[in-house]
PDB file of N, CA and C in Angstrom:
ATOM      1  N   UNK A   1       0.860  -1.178   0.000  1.00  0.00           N
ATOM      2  CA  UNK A   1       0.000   0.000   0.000  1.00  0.00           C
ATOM      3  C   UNK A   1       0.902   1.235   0.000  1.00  0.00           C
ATOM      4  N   UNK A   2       0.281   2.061  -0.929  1.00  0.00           N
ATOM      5  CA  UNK A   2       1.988   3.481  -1.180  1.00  0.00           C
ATOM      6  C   UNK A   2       0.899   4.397  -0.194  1.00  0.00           C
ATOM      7  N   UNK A   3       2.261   5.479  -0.112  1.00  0.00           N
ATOM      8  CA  UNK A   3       1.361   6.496   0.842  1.00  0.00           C
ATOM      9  C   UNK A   3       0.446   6.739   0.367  1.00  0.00           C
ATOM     10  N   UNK A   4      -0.140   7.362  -0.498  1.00  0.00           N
ATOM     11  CA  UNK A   4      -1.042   8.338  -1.115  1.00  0.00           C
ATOM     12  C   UNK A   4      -2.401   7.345  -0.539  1.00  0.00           C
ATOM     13  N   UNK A   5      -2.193   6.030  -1.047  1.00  0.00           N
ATOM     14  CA  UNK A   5      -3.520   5.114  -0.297  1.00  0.00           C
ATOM     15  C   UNK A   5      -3.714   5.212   0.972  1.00  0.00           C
ATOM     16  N   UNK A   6      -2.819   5.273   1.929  1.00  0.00           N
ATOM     17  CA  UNK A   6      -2.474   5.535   2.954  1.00  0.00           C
ATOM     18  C   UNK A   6      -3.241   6.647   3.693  1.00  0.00           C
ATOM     19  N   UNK A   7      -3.152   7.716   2.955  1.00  0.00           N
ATOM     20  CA  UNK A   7      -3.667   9.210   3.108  1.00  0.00           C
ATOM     21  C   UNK A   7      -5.494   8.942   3.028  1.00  0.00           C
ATOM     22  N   UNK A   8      -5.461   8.273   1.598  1.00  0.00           N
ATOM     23  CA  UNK A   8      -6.823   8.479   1.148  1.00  0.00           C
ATOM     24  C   UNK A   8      -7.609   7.504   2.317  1.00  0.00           C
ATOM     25  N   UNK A   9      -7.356   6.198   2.396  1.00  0.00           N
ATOM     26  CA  UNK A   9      -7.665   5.576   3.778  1.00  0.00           C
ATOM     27  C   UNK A   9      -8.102   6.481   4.773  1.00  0.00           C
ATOM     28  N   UNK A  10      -7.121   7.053   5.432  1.00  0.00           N
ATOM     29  CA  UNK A  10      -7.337   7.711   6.520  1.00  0.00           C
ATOM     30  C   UNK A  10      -8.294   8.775   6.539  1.00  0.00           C
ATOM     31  N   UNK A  11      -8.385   9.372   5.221  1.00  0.00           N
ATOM     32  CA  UNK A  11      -9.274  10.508   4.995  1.00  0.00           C
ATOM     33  C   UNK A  11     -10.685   9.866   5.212  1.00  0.00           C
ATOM     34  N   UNK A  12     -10.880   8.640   4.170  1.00  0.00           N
ATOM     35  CA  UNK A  12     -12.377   8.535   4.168  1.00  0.00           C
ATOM     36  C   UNK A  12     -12.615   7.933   5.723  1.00  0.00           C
ATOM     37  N   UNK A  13     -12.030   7.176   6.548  1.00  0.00           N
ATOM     38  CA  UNK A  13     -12.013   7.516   8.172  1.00  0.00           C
ATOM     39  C   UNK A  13     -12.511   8.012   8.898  1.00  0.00           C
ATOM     40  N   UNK A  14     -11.693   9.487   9.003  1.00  0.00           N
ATOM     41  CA  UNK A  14     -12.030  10.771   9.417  1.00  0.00           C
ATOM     42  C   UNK A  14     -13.503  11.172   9.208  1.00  0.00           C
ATOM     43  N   UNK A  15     -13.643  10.968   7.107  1.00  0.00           N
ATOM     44  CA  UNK A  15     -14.969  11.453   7.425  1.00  0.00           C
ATOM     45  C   UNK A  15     -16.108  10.555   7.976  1.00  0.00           C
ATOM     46  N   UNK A  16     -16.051   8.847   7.979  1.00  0.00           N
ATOM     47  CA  UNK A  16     -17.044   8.444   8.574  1.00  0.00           C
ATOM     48  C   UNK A  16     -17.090   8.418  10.027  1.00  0.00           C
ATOM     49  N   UNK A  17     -15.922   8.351  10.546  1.00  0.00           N
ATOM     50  CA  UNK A  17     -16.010   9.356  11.993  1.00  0.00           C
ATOM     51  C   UNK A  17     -16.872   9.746  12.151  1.00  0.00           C
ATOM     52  N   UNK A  18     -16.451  10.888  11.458  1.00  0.00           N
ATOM     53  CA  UNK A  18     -17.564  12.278  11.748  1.00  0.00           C
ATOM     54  C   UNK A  18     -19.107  12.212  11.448  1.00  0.00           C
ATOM     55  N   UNK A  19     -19.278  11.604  10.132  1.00  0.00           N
ATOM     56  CA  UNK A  19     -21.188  11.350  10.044  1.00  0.00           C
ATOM     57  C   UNK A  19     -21.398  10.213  11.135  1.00  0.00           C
ATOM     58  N   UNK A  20     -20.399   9.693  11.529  1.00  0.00           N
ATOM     59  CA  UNK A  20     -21.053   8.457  12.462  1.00  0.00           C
ATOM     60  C   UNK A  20     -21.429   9.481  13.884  1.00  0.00           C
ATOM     61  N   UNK A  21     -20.285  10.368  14.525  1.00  0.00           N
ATOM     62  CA  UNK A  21     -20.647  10.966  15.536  1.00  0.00           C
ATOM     63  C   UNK A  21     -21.599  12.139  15.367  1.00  0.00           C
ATOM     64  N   UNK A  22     -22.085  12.734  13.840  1.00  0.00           N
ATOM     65  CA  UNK A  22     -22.597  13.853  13.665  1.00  0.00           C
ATOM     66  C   UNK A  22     -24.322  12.649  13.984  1.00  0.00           C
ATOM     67  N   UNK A  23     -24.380  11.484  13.599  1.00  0.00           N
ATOM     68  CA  UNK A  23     -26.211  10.558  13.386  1.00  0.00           C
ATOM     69  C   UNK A  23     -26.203  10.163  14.996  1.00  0.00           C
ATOM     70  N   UNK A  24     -25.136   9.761  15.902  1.00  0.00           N
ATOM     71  CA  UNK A  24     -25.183   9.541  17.323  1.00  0.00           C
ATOM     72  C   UNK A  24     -25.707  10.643  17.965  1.00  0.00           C
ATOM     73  N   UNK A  25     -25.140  11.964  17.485  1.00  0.00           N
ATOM     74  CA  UNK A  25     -25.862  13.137  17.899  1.00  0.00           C
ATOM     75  C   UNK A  25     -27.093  14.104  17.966  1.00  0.00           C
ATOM     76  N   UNK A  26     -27.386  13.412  16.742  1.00  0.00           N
ATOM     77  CA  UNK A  26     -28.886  13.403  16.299  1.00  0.00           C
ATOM     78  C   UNK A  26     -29.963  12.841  17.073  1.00  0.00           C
ATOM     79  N   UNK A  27     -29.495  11.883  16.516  1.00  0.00           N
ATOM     80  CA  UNK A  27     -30.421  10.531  17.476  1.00  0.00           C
ATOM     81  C   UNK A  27     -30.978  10.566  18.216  1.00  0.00           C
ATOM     82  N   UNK A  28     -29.777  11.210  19.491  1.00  0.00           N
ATOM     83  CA  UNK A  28     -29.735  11.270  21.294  1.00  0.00           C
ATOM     84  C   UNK A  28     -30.720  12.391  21.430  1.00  0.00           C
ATOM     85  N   UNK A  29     -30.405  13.448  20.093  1.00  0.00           N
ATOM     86  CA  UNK A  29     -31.470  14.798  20.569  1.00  0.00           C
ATOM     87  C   UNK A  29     -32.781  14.335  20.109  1.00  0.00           C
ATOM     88  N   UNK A  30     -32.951  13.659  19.174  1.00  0.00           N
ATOM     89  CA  UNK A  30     -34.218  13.030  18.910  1.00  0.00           C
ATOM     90  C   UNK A  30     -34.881  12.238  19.888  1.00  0.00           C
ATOM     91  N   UNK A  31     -34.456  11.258  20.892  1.00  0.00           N
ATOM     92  CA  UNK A  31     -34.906  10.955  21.677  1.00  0.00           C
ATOM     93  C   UNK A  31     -35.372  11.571  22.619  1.00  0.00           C
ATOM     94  N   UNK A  32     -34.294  12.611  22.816  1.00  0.00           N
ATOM     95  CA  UNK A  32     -34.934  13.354  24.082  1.00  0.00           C
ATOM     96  C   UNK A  32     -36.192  14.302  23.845  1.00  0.00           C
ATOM     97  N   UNK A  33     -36.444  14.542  22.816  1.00  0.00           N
ATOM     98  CA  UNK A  33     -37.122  15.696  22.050  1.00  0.00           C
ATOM     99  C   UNK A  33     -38.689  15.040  22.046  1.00  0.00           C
ATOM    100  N   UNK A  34     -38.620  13.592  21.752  1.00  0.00           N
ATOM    101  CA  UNK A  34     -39.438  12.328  21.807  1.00  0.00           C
ATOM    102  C   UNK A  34     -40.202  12.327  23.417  1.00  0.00           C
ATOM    103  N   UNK A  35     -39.178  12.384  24.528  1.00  0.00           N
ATOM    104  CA  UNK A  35     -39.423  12.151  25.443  1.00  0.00           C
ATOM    105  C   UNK A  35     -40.242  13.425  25.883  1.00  0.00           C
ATOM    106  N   UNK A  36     -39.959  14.639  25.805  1.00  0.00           N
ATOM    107  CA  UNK A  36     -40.800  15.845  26.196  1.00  0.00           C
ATOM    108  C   UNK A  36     -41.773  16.049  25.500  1.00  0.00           C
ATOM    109  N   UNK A  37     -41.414  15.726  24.179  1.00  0.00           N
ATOM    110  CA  UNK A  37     -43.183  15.602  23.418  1.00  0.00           C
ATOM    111  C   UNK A  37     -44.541  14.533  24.215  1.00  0.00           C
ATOM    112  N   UNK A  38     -43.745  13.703  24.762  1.00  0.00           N
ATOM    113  CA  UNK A  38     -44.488  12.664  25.188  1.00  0.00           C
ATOM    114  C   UNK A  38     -44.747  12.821  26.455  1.00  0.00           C
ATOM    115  N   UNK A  39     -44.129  14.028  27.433  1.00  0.00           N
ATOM    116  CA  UNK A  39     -44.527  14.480  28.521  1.00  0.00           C
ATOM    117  C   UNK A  39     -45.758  15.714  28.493  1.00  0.00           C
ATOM    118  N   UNK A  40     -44.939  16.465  27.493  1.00  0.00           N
ATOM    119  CA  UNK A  40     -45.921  17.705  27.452  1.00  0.00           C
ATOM    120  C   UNK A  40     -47.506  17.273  26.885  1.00  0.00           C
ATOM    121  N   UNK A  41     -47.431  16.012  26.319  1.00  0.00           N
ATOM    122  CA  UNK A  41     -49.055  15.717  25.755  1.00  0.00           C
ATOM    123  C   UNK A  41     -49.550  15.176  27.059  1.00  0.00           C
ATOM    124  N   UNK A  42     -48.922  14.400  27.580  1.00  0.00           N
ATOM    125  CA  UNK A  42     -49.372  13.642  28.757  1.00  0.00           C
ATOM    126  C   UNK A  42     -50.031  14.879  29.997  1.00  0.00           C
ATOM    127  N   UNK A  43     -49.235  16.077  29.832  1.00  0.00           N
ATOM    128  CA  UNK A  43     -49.757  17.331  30.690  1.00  0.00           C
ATOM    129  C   UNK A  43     -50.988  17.474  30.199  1.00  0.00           C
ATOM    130  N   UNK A  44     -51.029  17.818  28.729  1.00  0.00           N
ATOM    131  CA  UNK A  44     -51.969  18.916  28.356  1.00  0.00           C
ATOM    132  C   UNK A  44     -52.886  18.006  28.344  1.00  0.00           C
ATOM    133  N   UNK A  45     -53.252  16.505  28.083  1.00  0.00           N
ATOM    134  CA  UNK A  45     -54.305  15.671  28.266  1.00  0.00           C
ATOM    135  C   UNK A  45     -54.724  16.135  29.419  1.00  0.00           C
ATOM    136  N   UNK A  46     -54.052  15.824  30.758  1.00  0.00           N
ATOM    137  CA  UNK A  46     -54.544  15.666  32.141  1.00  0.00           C
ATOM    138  C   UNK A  46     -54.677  17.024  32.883  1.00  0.00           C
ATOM    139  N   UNK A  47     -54.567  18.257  31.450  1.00  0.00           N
ATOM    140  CA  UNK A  47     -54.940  19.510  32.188  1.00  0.00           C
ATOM    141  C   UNK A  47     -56.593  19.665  31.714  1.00  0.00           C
ATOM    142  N   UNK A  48     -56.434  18.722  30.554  1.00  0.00           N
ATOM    143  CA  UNK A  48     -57.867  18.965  29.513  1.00  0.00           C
ATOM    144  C   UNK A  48     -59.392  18.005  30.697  1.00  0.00           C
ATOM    145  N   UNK A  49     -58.684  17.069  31.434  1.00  0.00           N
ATOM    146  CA  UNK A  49     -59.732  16.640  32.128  1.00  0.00           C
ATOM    147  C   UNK A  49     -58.641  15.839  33.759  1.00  0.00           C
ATOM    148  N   UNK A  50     -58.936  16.827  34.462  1.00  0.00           N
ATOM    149  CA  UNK A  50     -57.907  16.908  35.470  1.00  0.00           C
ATOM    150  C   UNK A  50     -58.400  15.748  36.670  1.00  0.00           C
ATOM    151  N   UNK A  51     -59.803  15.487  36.559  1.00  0.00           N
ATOM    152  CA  UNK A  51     -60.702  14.880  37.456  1.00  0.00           C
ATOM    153  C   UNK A  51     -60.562  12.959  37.009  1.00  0.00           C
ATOM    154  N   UNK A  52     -59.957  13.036  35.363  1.00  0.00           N
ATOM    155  CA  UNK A  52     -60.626  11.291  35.271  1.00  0.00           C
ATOM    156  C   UNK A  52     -59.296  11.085  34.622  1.00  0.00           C
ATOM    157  N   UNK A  53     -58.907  10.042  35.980  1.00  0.00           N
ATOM    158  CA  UNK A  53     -57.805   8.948  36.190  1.00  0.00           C
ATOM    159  C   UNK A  53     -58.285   7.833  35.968  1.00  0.00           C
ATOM    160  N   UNK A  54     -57.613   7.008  34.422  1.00  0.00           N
ATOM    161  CA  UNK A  54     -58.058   5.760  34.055  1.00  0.00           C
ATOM    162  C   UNK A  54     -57.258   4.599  34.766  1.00  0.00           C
ATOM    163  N   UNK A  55     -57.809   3.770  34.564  1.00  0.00           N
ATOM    164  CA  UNK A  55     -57.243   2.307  34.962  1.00  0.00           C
ATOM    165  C   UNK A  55     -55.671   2.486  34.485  1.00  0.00           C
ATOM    166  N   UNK A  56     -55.433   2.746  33.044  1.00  0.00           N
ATOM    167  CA  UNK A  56     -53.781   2.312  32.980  1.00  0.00           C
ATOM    168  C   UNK A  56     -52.861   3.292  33.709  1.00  0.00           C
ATOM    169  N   UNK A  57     -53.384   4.716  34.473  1.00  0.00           N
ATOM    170  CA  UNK A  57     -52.292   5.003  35.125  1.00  0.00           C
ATOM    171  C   UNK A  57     -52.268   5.210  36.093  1.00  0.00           C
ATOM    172  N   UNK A  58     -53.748   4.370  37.156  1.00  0.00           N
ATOM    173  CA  UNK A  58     -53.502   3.574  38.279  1.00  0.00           C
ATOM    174  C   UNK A  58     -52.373   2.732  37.725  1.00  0.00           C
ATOM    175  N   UNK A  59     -52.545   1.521  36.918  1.00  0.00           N
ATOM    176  CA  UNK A  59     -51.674   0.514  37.249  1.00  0.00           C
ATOM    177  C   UNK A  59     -50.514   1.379  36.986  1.00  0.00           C
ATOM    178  N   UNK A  60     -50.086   2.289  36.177  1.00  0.00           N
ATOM    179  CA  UNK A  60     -48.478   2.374  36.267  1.00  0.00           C
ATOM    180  C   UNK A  60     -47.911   3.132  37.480  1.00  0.00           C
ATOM    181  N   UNK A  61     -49.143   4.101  37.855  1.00  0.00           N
ATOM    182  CA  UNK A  61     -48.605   4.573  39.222  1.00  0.00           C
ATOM    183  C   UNK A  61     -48.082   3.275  40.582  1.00  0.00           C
ATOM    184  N   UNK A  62     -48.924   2.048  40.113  1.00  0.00           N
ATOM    185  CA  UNK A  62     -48.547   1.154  40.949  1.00  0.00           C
ATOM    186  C   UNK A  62     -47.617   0.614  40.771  1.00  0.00           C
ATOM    187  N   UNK A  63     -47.079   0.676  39.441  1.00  0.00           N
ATOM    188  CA  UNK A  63     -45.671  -0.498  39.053  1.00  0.00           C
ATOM    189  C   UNK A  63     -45.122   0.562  39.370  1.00  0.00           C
ATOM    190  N   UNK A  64     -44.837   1.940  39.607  1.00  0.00           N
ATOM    191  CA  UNK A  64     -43.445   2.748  40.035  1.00  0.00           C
ATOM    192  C   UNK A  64     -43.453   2.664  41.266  1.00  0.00           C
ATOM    193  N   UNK A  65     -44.631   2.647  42.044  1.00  0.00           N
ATOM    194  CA  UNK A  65     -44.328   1.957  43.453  1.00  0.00           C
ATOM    195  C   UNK A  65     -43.620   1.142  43.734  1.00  0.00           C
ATOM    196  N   UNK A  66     -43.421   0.157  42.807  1.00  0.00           N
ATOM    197  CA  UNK A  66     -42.920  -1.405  43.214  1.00  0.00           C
ATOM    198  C   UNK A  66     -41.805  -1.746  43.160  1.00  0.00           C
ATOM    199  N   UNK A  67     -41.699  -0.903  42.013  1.00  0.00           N
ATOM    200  CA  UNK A  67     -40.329  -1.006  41.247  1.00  0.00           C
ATOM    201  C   UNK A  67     -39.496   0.450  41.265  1.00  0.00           C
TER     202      UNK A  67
END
């Protein structure tokens, strides 16, 4: 392998490096972005009818008890 391959190797590297750490970075903000969307609906539902607590979050209020 002469340098110049050497170089070019390393280059294309570098750049999948970088799209690999630029889609990890994404991702992570996507999830989290996921997660507050999925809080803030969960608010605005239970601001829309503040009085009626269904069965499924009795039970999950009970599995965070437990667990």
């Amino acid at each position: 392998m002469s340098v110049e391959e050497k170089y070019v190797a390393a280059a294309y590297l570098v750049v999948f490096v970088a799209v690999l750490a630029y889609v990890l970075i994404i991702s992570t903000k996507l999830a989290r972005l996921e997660r507050e969307v999925a809080e803030l609906t969960e608010l605005a539902r239970r601001r829309q009818a503040p009085d009626a607590i269904d069965e499924a979050e009795l039970a999950e209020h009970a599995g965070q008890a437990r667990g």
